[in-house]
N, C-alpha and C. Protein backbone atom coordinates (compact mmCIF):
# COMPACT_ATOMS: atom_id res chain seq x y z
N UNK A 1 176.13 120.23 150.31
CA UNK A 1 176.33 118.81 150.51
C UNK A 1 177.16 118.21 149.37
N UNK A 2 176.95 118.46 147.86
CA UNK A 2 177.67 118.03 146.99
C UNK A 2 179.21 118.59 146.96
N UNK A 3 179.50 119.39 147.73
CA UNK A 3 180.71 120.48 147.79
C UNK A 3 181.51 119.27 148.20
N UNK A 4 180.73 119.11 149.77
CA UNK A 4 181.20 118.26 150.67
C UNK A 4 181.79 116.40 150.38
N UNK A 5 181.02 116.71 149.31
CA UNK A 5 181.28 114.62 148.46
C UNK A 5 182.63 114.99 147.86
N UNK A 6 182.54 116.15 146.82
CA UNK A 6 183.78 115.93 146.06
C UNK A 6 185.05 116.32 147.17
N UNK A 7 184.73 117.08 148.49
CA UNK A 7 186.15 117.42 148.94
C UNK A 7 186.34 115.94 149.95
N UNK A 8 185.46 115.33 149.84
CA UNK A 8 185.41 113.65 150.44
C UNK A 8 186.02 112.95 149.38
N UNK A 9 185.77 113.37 148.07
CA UNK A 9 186.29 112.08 146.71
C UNK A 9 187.14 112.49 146.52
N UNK A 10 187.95 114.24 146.87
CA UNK A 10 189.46 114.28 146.77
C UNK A 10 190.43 113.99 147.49
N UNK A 11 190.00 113.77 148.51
CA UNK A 11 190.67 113.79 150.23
C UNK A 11 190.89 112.31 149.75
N UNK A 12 190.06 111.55 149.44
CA UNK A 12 190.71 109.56 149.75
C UNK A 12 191.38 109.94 148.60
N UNK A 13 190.78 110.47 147.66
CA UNK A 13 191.63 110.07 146.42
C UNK A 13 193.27 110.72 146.29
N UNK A 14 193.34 111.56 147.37
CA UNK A 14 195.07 112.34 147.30
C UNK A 14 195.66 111.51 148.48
N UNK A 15 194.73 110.69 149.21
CA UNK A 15 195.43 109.56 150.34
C UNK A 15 195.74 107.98 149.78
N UNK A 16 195.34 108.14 148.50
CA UNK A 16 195.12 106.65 148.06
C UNK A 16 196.49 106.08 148.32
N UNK A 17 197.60 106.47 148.25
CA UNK A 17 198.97 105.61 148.21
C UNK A 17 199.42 105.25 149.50
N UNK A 18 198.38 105.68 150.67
CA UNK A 18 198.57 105.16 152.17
C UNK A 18 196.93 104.02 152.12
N UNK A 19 196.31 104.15 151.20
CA UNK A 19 194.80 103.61 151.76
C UNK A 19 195.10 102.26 152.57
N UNK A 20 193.92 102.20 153.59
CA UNK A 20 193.98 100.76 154.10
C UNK A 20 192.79 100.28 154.19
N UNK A 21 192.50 99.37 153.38
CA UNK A 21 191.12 99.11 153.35
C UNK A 21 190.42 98.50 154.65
N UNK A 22 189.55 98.10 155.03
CA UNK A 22 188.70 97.35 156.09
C UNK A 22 187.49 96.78 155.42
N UNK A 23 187.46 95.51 156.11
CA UNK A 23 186.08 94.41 155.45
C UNK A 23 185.78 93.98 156.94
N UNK A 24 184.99 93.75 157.00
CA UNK A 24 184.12 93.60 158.77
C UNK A 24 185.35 93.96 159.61
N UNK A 25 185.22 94.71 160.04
CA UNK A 25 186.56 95.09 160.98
C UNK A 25 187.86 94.73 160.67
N UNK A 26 188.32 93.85 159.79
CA UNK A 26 189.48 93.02 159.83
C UNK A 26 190.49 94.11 158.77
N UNK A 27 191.65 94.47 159.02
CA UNK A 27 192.01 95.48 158.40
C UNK A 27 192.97 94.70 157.11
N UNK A 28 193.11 95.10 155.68
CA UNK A 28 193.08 94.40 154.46
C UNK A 28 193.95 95.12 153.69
N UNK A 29 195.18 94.77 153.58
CA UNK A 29 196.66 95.56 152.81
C UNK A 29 195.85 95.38 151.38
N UNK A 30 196.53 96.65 150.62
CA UNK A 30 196.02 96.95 149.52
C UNK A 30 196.82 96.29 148.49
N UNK A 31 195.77 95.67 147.46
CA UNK A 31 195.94 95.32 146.35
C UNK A 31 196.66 95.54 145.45
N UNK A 32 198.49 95.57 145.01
CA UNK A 32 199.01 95.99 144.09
C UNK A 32 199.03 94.75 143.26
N UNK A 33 198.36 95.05 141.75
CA UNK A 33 198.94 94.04 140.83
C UNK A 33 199.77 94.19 139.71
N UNK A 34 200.80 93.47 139.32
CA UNK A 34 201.62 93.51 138.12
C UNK A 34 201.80 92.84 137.26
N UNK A 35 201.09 93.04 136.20
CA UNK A 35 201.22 92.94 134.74
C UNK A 35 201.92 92.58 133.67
N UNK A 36 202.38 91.52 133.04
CA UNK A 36 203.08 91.36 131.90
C UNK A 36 202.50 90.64 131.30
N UNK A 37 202.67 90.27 130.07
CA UNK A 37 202.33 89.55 128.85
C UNK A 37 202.35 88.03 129.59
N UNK A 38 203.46 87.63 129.47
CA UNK A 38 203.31 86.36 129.73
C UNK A 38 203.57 85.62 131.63
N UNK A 39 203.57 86.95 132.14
CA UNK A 39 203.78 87.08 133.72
C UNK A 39 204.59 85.19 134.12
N UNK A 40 205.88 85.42 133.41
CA UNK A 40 206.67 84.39 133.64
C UNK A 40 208.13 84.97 133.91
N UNK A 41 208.44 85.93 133.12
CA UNK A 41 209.69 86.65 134.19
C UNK A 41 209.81 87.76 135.12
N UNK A 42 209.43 89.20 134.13
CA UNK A 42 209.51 90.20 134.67
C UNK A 42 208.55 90.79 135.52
N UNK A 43 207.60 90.29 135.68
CA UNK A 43 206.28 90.54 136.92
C UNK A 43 206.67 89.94 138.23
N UNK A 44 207.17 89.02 137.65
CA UNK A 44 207.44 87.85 138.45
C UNK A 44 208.67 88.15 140.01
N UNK A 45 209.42 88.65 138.99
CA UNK A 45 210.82 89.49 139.68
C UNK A 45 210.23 90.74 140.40
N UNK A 46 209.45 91.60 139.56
CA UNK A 46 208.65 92.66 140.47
C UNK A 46 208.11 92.35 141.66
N UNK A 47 206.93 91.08 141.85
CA UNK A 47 206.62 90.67 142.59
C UNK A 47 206.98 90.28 143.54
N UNK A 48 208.05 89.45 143.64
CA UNK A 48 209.31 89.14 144.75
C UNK A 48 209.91 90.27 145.12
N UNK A 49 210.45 91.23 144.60
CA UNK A 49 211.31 92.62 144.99
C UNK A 49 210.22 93.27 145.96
N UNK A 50 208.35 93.64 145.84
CA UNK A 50 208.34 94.88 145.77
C UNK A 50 207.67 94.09 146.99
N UNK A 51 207.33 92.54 147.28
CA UNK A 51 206.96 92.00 148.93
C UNK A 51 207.86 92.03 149.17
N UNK A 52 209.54 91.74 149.04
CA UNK A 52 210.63 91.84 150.34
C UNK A 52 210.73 93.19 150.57
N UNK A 53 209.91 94.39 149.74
CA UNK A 53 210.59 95.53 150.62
C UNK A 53 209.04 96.19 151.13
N UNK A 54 207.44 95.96 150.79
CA UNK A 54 206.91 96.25 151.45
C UNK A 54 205.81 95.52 151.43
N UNK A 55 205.52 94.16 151.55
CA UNK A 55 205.10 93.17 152.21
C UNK A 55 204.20 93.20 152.80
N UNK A 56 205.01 93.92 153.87
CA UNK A 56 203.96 93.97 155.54
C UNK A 56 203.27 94.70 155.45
N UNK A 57 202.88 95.78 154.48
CA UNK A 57 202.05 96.95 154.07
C UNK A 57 200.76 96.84 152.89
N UNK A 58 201.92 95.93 152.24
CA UNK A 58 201.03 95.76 150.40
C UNK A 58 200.64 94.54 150.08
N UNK A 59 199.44 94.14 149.64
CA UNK A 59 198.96 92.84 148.72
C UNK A 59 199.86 92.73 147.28
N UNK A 60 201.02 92.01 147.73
CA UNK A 60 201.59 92.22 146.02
C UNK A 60 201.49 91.06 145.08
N UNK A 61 201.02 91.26 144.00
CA UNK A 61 200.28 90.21 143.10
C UNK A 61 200.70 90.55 141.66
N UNK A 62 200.63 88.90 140.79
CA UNK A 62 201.24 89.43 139.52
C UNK A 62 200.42 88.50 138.68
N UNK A 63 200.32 88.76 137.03
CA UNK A 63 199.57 88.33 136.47
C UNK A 63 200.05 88.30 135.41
N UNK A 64 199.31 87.96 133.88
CA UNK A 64 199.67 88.23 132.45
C UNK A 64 198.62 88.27 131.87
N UNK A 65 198.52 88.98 130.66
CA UNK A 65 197.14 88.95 129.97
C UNK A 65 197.29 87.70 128.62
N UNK A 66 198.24 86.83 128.72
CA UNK A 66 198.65 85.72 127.84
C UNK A 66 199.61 84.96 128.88
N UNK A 67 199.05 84.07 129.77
CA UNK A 67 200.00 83.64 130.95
C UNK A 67 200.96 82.24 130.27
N UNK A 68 202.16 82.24 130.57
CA UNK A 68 202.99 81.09 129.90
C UNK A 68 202.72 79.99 130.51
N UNK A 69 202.22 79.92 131.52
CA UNK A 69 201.73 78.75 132.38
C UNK A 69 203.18 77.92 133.23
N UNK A 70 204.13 79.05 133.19
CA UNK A 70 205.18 78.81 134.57
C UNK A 70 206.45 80.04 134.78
N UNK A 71 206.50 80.19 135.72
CA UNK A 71 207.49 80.81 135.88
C UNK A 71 209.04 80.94 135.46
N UNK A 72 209.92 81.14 134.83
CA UNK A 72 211.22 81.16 133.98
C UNK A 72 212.06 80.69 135.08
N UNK A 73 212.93 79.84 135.04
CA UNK A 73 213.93 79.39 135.70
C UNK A 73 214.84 80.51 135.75
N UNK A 74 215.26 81.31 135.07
CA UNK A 74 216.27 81.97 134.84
C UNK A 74 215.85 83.41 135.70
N UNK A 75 214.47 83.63 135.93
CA UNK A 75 214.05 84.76 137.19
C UNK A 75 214.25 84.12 137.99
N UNK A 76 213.48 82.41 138.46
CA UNK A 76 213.98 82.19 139.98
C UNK A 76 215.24 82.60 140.01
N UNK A 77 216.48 81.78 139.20
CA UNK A 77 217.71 81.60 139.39
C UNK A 77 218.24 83.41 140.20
N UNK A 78 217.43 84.59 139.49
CA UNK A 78 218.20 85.86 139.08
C UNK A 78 218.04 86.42 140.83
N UNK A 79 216.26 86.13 141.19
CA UNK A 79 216.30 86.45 142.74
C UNK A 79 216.41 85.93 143.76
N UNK A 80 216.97 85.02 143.48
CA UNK A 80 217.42 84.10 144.47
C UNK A 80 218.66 84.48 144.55
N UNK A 81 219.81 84.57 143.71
CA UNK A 81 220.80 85.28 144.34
C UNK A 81 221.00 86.49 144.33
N UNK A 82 220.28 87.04 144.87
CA UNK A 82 219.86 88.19 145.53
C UNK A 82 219.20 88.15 147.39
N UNK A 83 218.62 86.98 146.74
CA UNK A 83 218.01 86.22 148.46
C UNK A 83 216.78 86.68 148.61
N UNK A 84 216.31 86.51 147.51
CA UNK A 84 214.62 86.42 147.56
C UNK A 84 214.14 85.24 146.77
N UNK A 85 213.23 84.35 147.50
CA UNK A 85 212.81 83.16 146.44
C UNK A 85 211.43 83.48 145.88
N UNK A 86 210.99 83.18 144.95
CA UNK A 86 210.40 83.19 143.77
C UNK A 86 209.19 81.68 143.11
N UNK A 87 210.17 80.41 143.95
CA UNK A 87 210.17 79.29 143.49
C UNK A 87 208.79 78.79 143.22
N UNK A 88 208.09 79.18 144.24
CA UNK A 88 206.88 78.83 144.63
C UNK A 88 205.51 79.48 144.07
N UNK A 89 206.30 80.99 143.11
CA UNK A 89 205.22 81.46 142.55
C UNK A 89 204.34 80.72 141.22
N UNK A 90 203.01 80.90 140.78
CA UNK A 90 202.53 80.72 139.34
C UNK A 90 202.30 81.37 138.27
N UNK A 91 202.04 81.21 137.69
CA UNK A 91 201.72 82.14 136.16
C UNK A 91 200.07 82.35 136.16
N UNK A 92 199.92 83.12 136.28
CA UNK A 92 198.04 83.52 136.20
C UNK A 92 197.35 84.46 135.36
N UNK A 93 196.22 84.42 135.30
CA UNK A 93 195.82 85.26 134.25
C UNK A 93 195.26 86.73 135.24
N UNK A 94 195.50 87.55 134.32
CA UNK A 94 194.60 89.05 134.59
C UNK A 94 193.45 88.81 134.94
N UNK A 95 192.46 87.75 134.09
CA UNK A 95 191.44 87.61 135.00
C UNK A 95 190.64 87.19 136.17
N UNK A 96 191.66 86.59 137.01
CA UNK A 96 191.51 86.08 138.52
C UNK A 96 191.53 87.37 139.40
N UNK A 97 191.89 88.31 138.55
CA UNK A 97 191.78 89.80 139.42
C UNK A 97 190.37 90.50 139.14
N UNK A 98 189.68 90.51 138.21
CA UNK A 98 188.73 91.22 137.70
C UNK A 98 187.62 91.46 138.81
N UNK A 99 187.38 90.75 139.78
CA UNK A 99 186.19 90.98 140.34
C UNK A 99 186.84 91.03 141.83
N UNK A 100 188.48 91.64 141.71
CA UNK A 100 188.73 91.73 143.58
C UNK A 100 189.34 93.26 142.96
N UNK A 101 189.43 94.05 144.42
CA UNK A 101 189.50 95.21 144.82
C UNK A 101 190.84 95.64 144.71
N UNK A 102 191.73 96.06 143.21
CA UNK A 102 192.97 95.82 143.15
C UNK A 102 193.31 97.86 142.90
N UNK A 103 194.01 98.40 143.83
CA UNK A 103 194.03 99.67 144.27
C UNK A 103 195.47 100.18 142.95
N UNK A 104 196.03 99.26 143.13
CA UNK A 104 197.22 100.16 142.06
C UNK A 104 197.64 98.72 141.00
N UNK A 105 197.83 98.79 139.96
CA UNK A 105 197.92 98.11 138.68
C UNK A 105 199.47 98.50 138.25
N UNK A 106 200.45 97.89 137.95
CA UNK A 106 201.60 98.29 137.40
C UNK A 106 201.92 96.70 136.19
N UNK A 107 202.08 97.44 135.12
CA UNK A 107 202.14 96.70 133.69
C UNK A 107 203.79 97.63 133.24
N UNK A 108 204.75 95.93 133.61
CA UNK A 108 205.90 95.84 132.86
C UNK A 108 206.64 95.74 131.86
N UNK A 109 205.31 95.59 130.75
CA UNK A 109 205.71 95.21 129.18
C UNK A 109 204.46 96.04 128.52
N UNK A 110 205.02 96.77 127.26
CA UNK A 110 204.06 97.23 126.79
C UNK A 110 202.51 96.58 126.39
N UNK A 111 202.74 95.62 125.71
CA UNK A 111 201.69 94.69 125.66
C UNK A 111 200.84 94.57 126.79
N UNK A 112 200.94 94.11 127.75
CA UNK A 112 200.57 94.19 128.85
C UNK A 112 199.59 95.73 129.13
N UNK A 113 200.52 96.96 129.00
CA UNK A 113 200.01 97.91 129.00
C UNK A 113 198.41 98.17 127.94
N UNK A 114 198.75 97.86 127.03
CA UNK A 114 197.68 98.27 125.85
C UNK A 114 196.25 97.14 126.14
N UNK A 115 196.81 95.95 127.17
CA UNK A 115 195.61 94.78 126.90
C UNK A 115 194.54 95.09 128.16
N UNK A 116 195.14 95.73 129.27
CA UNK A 116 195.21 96.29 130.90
C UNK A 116 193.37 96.84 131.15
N UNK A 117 192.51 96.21 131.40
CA UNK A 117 191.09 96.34 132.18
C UNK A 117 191.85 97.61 133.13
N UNK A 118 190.55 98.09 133.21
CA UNK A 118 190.50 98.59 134.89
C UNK A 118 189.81 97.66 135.87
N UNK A 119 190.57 97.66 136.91
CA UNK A 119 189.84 96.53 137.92
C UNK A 119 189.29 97.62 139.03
N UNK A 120 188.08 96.75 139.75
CA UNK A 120 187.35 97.66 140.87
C UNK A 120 188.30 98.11 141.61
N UNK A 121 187.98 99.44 142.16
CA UNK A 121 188.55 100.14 143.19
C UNK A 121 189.93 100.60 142.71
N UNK A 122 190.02 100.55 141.57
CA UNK A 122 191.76 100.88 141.09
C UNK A 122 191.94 102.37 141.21
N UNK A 123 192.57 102.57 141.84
CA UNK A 123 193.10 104.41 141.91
C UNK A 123 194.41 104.52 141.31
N UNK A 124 194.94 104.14 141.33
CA UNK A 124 196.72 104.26 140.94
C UNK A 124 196.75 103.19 139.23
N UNK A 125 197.49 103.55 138.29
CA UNK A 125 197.72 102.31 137.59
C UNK A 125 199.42 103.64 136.87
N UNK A 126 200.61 102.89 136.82
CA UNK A 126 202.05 102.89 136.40
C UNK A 126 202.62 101.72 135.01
N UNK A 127 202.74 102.37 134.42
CA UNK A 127 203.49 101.83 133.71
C UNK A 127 205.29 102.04 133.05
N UNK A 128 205.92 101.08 134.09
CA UNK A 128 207.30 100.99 133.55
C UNK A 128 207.49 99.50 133.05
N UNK A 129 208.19 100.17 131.48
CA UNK A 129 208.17 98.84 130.80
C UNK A 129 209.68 99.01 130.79
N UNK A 130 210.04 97.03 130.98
CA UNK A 130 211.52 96.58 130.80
C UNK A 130 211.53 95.51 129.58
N UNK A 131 212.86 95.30 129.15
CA UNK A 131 212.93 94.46 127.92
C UNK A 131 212.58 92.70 128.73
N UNK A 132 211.88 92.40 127.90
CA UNK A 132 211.84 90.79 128.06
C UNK A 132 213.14 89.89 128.40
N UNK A 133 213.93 89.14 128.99
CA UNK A 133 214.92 88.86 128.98
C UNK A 133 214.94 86.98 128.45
N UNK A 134 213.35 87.06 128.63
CA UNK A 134 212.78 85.39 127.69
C UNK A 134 213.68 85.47 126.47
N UNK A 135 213.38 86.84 125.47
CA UNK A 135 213.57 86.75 124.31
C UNK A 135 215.25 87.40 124.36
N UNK A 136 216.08 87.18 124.84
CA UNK A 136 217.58 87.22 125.43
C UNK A 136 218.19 86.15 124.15
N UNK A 137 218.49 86.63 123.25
CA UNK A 137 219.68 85.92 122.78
C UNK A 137 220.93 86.17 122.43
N UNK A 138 221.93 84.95 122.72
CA UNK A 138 223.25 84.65 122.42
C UNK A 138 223.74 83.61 123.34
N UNK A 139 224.94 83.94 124.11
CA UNK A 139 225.81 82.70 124.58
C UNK A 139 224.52 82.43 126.02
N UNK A 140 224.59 81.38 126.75
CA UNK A 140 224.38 80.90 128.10
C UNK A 140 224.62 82.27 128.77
N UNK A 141 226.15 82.79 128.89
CA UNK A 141 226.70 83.52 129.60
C UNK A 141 225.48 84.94 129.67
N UNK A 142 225.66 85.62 128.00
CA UNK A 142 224.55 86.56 127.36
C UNK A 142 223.27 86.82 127.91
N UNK A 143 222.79 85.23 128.18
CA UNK A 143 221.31 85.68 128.28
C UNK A 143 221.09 85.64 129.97
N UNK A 144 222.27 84.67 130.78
CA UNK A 144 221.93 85.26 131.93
C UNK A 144 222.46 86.86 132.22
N UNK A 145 223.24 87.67 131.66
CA UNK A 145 223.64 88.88 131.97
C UNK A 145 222.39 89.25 131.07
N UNK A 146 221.51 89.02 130.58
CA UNK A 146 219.85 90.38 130.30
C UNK A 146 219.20 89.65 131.56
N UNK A 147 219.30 89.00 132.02
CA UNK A 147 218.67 88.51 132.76
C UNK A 147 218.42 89.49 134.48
N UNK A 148 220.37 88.86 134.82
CA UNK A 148 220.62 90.05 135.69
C UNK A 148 220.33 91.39 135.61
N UNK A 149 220.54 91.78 134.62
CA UNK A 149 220.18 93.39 133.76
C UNK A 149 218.80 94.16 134.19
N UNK A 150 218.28 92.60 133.96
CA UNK A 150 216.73 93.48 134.04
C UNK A 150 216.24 93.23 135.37
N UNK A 151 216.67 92.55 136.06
CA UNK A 151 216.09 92.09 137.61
C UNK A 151 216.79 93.35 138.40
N UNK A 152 218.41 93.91 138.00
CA UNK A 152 218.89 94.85 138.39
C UNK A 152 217.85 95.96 138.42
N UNK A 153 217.78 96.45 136.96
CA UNK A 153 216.64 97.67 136.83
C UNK A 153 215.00 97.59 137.87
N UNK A 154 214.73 96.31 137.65
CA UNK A 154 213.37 96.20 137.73
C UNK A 154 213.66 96.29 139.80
N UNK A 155 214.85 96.12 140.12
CA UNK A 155 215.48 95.97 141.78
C UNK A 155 214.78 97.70 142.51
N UNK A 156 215.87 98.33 141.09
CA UNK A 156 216.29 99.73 141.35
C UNK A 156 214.52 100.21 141.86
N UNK A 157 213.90 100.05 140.41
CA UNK A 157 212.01 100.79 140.13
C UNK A 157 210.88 100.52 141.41
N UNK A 158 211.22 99.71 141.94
CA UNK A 158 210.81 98.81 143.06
C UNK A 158 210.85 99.29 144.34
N UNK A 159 212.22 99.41 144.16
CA UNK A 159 212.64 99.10 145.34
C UNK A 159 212.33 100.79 145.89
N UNK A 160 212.22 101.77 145.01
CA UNK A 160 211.93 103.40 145.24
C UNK A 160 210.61 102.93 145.71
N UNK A 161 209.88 102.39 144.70
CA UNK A 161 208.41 102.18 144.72
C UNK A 161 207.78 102.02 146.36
N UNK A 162 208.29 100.95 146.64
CA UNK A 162 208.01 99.92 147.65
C UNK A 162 208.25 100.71 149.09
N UNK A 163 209.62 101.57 149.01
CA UNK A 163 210.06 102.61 149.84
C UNK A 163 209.35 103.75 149.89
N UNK A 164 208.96 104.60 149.19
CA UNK A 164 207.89 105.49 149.08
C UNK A 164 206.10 105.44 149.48
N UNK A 165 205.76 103.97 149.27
CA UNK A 165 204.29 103.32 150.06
C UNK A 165 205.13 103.18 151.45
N UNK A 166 206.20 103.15 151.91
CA UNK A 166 206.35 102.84 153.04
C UNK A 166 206.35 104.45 153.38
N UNK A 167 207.38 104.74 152.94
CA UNK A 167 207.24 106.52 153.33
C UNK A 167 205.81 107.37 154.01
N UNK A 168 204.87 107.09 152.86
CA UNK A 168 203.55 107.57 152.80
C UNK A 168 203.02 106.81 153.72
N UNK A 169 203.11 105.68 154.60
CA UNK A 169 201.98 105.21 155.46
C UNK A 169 202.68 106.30 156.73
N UNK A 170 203.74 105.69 156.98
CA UNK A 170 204.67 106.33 157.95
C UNK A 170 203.82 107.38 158.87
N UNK A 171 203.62 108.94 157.48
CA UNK A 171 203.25 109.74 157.32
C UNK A 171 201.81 110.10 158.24
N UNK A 172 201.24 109.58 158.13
CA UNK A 172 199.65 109.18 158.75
C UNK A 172 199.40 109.31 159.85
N UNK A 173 198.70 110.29 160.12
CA UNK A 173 198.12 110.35 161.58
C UNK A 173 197.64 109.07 162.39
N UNK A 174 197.97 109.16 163.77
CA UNK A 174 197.63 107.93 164.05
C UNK A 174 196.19 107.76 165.02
């Protein structure tokens, strides 16, 4: 019988990147949250990228463990021309997650990384860190090109990401 638990706790646990949760019948996209320090640019941009490409699949959510208390003009500005809006998002803390069922954790800034709880039900947690583009100095011109820079990169990390949970549901017996 105990044989039988762990080849049960390996089996979800090597399916976790398709999981789909269920709460009274009602079926419940999984919890991705993302992480930064001050979850005012670069989470922020994650967050917008990784719902326009898998959305319809994933709970995508972003946070900071020191929240700036708004979102950077200069991320709306970056995904929006791109043609994703942003406008409407907030700045929140890590701890509005602590007591919900958050399956994969991804922390964009080191800081972020080192401050990072485990939240219930977390199976997955990634860390790719990008440079801050807040702390961007020189001309106007300058700091929107780190800007672009990093929304570019953070496009690229994503956008595999986001494609690959799609890959893996695909996959799934039906």
């Amino acid at each position: 019988m105990a044989f039988y638990r762990r080849l049960k706790g390996q089996l979800f646990k090597s399916l976790s990147l398709s999981k789909i949760h269920f709460q009274m019948g009602k079926q419940e996209k999984p919890i991705v949250l993302i992480l930064c320090t001050g979850n005012s640019c670069r989470s922020h941009m994650a967050q917008g990228i990784l719902r326009e490409i898998a959305g319809d699949l994933l709970d995508v959510q972003s946070a900071g463990s020191d929240p700036a208390g708004f979102v950077h003009p200069l991320a709306i500005r970056a995904l929006a021309e791109i043609g994703i809006d942003i406008s409407s998002h907030t700045s929140k803390h890590l701890k509005e997650f602590t007591d919900r069922d958050v399956e994969t954790v991804i922390t964009v800034c080191d800081n972020a990384d080192q401050a990072c709880p485990t939240f219930p039900g977390q199976v997955n947690r990634h860390h790719w860190p990008f440079p801050d583009p807040a702390k961007a100095k020189g001309s106007e011109e300058e700091i929107w090109n780190a800007f672009k820079q990093v929304r570019d990169d953070i496009h690229r990390k994503f956008t595999d990401y986001g494609l690959s949970r799609k890959g893996n549901v695909k996959k799934l017996p039906s």
